[in-house]
N, C-alpha and C. Protein backbone atom coordinates (compact mmCIF):
# COMPACT_ATOMS: atom_id res chain seq x y z
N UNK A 1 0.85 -1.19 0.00
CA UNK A 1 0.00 0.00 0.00
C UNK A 1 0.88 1.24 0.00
N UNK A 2 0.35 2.33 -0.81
CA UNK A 2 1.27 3.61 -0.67
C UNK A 2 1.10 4.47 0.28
N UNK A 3 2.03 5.17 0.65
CA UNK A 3 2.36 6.11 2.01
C UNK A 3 1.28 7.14 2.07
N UNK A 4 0.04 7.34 1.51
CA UNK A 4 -0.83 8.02 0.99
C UNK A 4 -1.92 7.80 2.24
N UNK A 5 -2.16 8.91 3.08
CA UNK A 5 -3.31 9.55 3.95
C UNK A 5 -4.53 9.64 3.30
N UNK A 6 -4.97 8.86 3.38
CA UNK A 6 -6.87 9.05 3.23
C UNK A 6 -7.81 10.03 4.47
N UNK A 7 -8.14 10.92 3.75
CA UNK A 7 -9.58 11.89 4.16
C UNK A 7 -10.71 10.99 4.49
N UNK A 8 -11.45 10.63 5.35
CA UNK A 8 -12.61 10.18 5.51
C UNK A 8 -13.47 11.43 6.64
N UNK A 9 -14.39 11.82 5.73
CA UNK A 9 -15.86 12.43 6.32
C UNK A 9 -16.90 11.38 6.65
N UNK A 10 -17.51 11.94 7.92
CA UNK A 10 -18.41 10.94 8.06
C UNK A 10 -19.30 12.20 8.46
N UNK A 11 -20.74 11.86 8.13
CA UNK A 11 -21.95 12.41 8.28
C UNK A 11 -23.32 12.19 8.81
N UNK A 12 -23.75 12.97 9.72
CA UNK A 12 -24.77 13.04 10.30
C UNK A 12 -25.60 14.28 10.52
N UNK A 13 -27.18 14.20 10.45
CA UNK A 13 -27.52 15.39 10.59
C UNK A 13 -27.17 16.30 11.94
N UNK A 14 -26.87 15.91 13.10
CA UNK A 14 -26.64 16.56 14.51
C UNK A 14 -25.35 16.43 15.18
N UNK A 15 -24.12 15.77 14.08
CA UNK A 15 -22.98 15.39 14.29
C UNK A 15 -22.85 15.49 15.87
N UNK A 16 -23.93 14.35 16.62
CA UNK A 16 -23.48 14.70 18.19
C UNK A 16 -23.48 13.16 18.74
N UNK A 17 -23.45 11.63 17.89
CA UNK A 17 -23.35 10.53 18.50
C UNK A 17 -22.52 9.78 17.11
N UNK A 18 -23.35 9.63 15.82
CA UNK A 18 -22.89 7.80 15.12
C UNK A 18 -21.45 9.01 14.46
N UNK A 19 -21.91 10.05 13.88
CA UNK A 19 -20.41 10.57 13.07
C UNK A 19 -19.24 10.64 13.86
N UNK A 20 -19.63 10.95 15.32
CA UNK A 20 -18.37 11.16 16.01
C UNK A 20 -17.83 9.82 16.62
N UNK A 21 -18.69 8.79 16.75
CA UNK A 21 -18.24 7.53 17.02
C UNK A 21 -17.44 7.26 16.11
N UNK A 22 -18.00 6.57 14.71
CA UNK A 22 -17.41 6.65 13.55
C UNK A 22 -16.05 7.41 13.38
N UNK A 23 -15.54 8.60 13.29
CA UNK A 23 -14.44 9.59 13.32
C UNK A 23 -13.39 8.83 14.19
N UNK A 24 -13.72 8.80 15.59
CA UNK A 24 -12.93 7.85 16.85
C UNK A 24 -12.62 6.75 16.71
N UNK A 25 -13.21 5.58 16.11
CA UNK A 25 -12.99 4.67 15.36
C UNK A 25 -12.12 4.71 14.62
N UNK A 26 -12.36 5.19 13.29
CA UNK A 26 -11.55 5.35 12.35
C UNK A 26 -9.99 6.09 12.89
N UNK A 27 -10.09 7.16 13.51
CA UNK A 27 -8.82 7.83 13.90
C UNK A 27 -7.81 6.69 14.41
N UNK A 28 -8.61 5.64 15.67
CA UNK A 28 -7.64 4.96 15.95
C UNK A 28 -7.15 3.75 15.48
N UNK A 29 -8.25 3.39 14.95
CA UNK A 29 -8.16 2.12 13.96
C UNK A 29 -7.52 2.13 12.55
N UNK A 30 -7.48 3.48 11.98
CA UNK A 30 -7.10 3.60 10.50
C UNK A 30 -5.16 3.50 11.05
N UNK A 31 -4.91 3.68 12.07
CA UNK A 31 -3.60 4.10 12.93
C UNK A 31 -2.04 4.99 11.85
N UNK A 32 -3.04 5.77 11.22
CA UNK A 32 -1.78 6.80 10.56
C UNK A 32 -2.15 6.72 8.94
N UNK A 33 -3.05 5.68 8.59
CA UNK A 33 -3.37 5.72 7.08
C UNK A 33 -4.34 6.35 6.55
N UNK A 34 -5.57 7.26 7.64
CA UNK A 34 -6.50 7.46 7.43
C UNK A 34 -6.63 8.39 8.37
N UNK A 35 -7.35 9.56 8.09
CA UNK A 35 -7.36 10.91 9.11
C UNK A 35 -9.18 10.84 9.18
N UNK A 36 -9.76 10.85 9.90
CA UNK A 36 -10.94 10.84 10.10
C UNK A 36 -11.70 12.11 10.51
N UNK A 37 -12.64 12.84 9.86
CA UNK A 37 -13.58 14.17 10.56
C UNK A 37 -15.25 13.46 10.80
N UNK A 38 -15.80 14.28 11.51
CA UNK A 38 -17.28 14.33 11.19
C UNK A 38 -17.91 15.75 11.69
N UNK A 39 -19.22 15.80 11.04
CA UNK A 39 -19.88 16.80 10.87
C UNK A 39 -21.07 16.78 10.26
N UNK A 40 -22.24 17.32 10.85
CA UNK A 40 -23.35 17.33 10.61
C UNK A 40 -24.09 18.54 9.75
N UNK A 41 -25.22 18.23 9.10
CA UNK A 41 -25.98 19.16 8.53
C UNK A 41 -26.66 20.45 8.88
N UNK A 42 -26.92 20.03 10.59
CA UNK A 42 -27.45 20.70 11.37
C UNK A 42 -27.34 19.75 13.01
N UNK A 43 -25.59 20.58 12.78
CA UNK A 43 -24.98 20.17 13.90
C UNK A 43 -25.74 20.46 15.48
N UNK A 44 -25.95 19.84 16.23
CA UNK A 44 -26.43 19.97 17.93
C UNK A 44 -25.78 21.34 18.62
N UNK A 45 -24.32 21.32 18.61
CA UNK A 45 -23.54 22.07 18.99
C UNK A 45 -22.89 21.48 20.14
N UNK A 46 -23.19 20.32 20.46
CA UNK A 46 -22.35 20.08 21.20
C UNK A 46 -22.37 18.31 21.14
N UNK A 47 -21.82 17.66 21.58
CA UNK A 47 -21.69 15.82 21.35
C UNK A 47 -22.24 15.63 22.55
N UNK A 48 -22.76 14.32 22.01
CA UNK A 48 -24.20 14.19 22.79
C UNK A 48 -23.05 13.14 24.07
N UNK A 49 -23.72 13.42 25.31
CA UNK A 49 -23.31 13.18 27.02
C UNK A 49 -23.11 11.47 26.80
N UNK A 50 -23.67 10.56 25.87
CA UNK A 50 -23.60 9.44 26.31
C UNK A 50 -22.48 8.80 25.08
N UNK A 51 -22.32 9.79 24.40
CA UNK A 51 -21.49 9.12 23.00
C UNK A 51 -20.19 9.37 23.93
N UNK A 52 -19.72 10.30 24.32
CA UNK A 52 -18.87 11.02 24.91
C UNK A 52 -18.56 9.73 26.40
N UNK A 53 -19.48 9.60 26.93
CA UNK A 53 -18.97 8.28 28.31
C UNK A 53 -18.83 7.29 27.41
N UNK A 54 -19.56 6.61 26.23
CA UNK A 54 -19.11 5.07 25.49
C UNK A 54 -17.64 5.61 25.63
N UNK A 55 -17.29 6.61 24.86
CA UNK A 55 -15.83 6.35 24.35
C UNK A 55 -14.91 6.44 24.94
N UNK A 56 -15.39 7.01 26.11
CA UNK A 56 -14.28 7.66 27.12
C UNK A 56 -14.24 6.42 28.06
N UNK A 57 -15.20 5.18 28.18
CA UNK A 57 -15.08 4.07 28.59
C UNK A 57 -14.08 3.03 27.82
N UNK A 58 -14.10 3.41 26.58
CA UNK A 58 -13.33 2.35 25.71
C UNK A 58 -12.09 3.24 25.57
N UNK A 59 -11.48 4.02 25.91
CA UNK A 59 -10.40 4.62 26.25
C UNK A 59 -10.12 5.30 25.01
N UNK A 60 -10.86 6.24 24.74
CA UNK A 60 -10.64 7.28 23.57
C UNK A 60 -10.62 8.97 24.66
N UNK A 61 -9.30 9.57 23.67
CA UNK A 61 -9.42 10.96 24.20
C UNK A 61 -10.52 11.53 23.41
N UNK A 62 -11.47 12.07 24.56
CA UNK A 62 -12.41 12.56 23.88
C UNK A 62 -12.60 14.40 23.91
N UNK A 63 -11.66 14.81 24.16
CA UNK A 63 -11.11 16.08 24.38
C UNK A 63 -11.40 16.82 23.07
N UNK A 64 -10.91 16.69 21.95
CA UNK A 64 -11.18 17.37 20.81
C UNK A 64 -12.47 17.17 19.78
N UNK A 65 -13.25 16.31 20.53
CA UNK A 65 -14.38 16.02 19.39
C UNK A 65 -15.48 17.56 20.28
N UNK A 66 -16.19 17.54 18.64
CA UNK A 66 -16.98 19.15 19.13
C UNK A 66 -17.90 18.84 17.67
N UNK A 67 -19.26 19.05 18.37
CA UNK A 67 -20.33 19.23 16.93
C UNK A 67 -19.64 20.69 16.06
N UNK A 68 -20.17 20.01 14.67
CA UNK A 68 -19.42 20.99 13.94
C UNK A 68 -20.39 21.19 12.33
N UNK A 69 -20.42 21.82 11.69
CA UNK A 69 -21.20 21.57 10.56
C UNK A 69 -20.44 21.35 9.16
N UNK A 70 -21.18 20.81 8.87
CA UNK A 70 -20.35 20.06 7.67
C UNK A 70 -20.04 21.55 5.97
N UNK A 71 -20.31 22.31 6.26
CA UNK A 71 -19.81 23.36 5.55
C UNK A 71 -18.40 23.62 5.93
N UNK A 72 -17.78 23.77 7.12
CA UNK A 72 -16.51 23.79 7.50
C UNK A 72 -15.64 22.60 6.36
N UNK A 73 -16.21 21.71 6.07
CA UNK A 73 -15.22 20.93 5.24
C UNK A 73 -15.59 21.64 3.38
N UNK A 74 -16.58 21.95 3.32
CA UNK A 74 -16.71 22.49 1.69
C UNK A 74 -15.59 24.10 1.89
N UNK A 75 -15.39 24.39 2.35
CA UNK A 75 -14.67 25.93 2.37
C UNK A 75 -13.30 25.51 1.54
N UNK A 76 -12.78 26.69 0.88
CA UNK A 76 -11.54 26.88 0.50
C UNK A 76 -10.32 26.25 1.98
N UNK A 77 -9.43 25.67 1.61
CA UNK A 77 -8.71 25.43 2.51
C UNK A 77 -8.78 24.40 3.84
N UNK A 78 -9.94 23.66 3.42
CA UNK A 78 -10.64 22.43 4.20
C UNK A 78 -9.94 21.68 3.71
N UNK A 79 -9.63 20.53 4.40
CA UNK A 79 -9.03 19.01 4.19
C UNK A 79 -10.01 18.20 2.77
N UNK A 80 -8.84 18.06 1.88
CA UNK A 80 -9.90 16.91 0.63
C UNK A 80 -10.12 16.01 0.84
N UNK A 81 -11.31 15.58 0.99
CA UNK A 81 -11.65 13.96 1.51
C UNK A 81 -11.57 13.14 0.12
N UNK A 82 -11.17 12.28 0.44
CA UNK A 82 -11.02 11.31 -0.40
C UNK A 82 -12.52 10.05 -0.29
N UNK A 83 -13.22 10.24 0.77
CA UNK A 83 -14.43 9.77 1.39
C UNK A 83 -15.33 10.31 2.29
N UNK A 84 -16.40 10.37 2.02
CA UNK A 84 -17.53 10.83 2.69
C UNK A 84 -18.56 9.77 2.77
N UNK A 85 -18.80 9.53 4.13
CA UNK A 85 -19.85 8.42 4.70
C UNK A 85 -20.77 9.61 5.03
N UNK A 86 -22.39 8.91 5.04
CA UNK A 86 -23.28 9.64 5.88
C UNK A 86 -23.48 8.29 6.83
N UNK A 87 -23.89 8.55 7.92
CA UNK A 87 -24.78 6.98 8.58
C UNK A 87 -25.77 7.27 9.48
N UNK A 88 -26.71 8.57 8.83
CA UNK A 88 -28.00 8.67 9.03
C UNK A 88 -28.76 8.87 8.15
N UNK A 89 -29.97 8.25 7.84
CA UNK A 89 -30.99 8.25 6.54
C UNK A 89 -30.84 9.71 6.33
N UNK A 90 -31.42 10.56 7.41
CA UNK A 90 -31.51 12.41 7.25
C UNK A 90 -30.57 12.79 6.57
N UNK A 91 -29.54 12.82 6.99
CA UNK A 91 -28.23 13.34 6.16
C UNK A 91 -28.00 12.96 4.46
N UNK A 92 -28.29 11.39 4.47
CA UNK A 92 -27.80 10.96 3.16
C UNK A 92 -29.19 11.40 2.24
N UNK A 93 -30.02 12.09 2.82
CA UNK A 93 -31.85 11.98 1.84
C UNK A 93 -31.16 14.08 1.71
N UNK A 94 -30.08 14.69 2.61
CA UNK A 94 -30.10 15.82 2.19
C UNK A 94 -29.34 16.44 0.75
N UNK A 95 -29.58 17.58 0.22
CA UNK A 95 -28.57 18.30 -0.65
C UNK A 95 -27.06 18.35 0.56
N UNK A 96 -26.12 17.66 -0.27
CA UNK A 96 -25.17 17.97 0.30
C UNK A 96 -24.00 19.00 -0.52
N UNK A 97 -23.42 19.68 0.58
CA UNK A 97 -22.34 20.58 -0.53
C UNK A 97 -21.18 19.83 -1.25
N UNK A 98 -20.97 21.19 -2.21
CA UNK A 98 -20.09 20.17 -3.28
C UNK A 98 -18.77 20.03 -2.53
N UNK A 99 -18.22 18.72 -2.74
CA UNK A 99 -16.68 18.54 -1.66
C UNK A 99 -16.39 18.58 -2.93
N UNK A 100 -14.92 20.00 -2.59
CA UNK A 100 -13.72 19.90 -3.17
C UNK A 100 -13.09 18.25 -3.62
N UNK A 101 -12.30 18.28 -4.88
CA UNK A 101 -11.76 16.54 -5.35
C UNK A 101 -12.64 15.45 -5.46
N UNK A 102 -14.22 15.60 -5.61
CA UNK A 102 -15.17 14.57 -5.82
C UNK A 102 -14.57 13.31 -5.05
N UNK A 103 -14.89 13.37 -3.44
CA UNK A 103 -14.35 12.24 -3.27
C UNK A 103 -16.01 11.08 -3.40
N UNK A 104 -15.29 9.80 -2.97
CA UNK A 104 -16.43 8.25 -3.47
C UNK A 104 -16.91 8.28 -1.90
N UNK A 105 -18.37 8.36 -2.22
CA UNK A 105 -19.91 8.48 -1.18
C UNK A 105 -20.04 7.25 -1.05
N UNK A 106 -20.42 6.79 -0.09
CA UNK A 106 -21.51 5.95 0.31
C UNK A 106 -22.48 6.60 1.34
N UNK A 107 -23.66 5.68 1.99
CA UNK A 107 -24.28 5.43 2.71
C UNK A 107 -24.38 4.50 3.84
N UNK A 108 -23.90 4.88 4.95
CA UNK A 108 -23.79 3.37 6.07
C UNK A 108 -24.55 3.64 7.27
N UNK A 109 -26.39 4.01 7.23
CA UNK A 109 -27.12 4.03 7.77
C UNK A 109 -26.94 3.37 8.94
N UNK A 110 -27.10 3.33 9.96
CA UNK A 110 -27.62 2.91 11.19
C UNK A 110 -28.57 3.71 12.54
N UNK A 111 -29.44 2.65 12.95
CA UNK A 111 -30.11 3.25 13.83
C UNK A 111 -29.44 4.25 14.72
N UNK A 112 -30.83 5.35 15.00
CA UNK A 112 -29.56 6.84 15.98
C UNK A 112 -29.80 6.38 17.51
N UNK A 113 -28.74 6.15 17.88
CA UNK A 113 -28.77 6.18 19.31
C UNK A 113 -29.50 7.13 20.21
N UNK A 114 -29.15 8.68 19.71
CA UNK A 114 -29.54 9.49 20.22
C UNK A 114 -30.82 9.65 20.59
N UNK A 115 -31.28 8.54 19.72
CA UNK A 115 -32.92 8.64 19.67
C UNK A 115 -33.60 7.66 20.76
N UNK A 116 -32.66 6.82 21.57
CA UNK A 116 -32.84 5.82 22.48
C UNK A 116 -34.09 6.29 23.81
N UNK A 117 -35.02 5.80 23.85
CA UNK A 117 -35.66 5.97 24.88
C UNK A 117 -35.22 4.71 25.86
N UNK A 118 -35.84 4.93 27.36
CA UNK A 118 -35.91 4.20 28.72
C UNK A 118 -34.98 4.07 29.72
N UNK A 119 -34.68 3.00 30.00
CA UNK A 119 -33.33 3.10 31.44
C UNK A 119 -32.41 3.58 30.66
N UNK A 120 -31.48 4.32 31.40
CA UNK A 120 -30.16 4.11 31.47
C UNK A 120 -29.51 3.42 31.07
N UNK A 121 -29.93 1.96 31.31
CA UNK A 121 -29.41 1.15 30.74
C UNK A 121 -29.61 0.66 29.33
N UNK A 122 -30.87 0.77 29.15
CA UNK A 122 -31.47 0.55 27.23
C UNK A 122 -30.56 1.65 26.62
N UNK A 123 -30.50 2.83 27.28
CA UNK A 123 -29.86 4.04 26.11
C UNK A 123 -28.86 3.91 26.43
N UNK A 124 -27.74 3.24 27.18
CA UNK A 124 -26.42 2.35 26.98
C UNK A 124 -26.07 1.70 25.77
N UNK A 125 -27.02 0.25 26.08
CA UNK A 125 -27.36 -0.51 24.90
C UNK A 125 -26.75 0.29 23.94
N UNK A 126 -27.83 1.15 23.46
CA UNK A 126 -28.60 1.01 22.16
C UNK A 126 -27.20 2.07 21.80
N UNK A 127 -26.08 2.75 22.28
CA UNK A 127 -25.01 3.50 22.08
C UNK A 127 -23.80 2.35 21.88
N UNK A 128 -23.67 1.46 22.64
CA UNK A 128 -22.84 0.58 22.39
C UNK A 128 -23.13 -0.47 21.28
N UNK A 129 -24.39 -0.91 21.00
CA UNK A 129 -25.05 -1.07 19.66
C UNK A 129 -24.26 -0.24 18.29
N UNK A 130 -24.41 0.74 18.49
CA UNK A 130 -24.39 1.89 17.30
C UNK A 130 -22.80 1.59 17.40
N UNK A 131 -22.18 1.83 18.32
CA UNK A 131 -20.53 1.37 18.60
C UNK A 131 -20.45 0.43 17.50
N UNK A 132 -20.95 -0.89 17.89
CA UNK A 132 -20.15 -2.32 17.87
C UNK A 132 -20.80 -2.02 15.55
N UNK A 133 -21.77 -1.49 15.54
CA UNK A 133 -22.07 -1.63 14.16
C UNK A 133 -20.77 -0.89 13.27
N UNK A 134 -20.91 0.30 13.25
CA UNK A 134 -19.75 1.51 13.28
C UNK A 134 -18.49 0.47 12.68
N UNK A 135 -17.85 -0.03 14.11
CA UNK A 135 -17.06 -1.08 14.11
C UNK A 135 -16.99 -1.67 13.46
N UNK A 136 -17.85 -2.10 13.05
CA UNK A 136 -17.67 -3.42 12.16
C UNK A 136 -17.42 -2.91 10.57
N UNK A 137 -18.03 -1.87 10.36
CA UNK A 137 -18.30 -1.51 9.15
C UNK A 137 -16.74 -0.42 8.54
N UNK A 138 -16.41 -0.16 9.77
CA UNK A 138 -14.49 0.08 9.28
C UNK A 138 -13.46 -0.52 9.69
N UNK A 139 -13.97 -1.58 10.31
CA UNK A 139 -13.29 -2.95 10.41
C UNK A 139 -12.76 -3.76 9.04
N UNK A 140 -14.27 -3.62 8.21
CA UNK A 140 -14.38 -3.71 6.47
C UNK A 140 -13.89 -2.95 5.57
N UNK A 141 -14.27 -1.65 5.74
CA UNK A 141 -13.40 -0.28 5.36
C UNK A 141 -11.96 -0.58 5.59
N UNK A 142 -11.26 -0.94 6.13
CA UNK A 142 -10.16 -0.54 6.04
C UNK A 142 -9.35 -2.15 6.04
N UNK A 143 -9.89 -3.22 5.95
CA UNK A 143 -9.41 -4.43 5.12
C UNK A 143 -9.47 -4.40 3.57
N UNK A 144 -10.03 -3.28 2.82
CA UNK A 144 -9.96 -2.87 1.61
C UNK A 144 -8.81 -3.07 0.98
N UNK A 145 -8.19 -3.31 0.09
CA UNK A 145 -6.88 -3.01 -0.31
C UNK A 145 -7.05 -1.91 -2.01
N UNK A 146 -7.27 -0.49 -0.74
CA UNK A 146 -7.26 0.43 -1.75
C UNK A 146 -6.92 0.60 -3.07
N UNK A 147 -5.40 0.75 -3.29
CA UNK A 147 -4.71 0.49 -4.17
C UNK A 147 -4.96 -0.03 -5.37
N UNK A 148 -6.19 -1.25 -5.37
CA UNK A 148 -5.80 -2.43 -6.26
C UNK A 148 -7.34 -2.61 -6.61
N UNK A 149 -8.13 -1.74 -6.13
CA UNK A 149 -9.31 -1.84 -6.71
C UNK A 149 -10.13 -0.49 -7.42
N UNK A 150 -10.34 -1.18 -8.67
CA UNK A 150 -11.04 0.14 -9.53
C UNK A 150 -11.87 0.89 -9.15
N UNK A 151 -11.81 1.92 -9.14
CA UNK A 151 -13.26 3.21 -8.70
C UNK A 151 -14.89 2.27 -8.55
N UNK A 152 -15.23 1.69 -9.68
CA UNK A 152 -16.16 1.01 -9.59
C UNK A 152 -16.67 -0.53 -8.70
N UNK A 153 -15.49 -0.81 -8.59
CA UNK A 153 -15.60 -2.03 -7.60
C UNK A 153 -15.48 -1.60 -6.00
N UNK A 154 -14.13 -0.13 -5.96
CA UNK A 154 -14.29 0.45 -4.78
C UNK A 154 -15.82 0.78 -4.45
N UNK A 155 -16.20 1.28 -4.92
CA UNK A 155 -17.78 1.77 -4.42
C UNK A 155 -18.60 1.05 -4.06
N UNK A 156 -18.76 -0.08 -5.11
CA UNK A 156 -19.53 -1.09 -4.79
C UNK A 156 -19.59 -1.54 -3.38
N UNK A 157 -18.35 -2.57 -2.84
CA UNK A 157 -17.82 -2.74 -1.79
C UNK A 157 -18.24 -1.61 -0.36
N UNK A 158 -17.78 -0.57 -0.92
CA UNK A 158 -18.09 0.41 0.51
C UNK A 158 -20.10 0.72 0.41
N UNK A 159 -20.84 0.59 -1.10
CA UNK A 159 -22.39 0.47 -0.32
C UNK A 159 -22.60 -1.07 0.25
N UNK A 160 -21.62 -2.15 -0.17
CA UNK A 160 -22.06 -3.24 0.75
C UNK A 160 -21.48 -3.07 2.07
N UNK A 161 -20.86 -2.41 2.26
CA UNK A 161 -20.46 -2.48 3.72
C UNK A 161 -21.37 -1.38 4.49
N UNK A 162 -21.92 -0.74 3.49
CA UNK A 162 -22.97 0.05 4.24
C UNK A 162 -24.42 -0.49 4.42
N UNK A 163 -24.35 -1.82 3.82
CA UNK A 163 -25.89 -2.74 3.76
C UNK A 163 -25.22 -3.71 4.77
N UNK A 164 -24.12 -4.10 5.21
CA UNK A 164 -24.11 -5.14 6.43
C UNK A 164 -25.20 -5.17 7.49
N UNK A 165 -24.82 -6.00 8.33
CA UNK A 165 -25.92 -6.10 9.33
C UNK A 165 -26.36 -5.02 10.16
N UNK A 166 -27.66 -4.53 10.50
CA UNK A 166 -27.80 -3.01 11.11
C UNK A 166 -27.95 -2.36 10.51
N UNK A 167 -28.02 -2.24 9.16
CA UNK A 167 -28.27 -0.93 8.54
C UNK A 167 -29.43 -0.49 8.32
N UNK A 168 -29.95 0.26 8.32
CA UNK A 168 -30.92 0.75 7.91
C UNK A 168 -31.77 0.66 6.86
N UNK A 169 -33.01 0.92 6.42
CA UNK A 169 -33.71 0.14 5.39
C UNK A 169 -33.22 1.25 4.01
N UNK A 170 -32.43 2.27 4.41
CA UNK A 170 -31.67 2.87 2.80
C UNK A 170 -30.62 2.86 3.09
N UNK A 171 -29.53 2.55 4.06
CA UNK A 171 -28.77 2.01 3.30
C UNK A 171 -28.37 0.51 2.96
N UNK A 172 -29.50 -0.24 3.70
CA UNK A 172 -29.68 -1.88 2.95
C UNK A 172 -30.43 -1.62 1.24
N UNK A 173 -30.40 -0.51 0.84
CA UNK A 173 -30.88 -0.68 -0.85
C UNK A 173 -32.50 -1.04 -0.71
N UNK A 174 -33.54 -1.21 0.67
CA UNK A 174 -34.36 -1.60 0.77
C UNK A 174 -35.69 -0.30 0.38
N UNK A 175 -35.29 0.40 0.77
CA UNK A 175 -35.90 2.21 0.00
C UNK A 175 -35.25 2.90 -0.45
N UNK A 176 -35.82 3.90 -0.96
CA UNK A 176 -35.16 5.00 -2.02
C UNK A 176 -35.39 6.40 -1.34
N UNK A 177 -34.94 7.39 -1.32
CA UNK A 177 -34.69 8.56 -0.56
C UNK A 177 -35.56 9.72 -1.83
């Protein structure tokens, strides 16, 4: 593989639980091959209290993550992504701005945590849920062997990894936006 840093955006409408999971993930898991952001459409303004204890339980510095809106990456002088995930239906059904270098989209829907009703403990769950999916799905992402696969097969690959298990009924290809 070449010495080459990959951009990955990840997207959500309230960039305050799955994008910033996702981002943390990737940051530590990609470990120097892959620079990870996220940012929402209509960011919260702040990361939501329980995304923030998952990670800070699984031993992530969670010091620099901050809701942010995803125009900060279309500006002159923003980082070129080479990838942009959404992994909320809202986000991927919006007009999104044009990213500088056309980087390759997918969709990797999953249920919003944020949206968890009952104990304490269900809206645990249902955050460590959203975790372990996340996980899995740049677990796949990044067993890719970039390099060696054509634009068209790349893509392919990253909407099946956005139809794995958990996904949502668009980005399982099951509705249309």
């Amino acid at each position: 593989m070449s010495d080459r840093i990959y951009n990955v955006l990840f997207l959500c409408t309230g960039n305050s639980a799955r994008s910033v999971i996702a981002e943390a993930i990737l940051e530590r898991e990609g470990k120097g091959r892959f620079k990870a952001f996220s940012a929402g459409s209509q960011p919260k303004g702040q990361v939501n209290p329980h995304t923030l204890t998952l990670l800070r339980n699984l031993g992530y510095d969670v010091s620099g993550f901050r809701s942010k809106s995803w125009l900060e990456f279309a500006q002159p002088g923003a980082p070129q992504m080479d990838f942009v995930f959404t992994v909320c239906d809202d986000a991927a059904g919006e007009a999104c701005p044009v990213w500088p270098g056309q980087p390759m989209t997918a969709h990797w829907g999953i249920p919003d945590p944020a949206a968890a009703t009952g104990s304490a403990v269900e809206i645990a769950l249902a955050f460590d849920e959203a975790y372990r999916m996340l996980n899995r799905r740049i677990e796949l992402f990044l067993a890719l062997p970039m390099n060696k696969l054509d634009k068209l097969v790349l893509h392919k690959k990253l909407k099946d990894i956005g139809a794995s298990e958990g996904a949502t009924q668009l980005a399982a290809g099951r509705v249309e936006v």
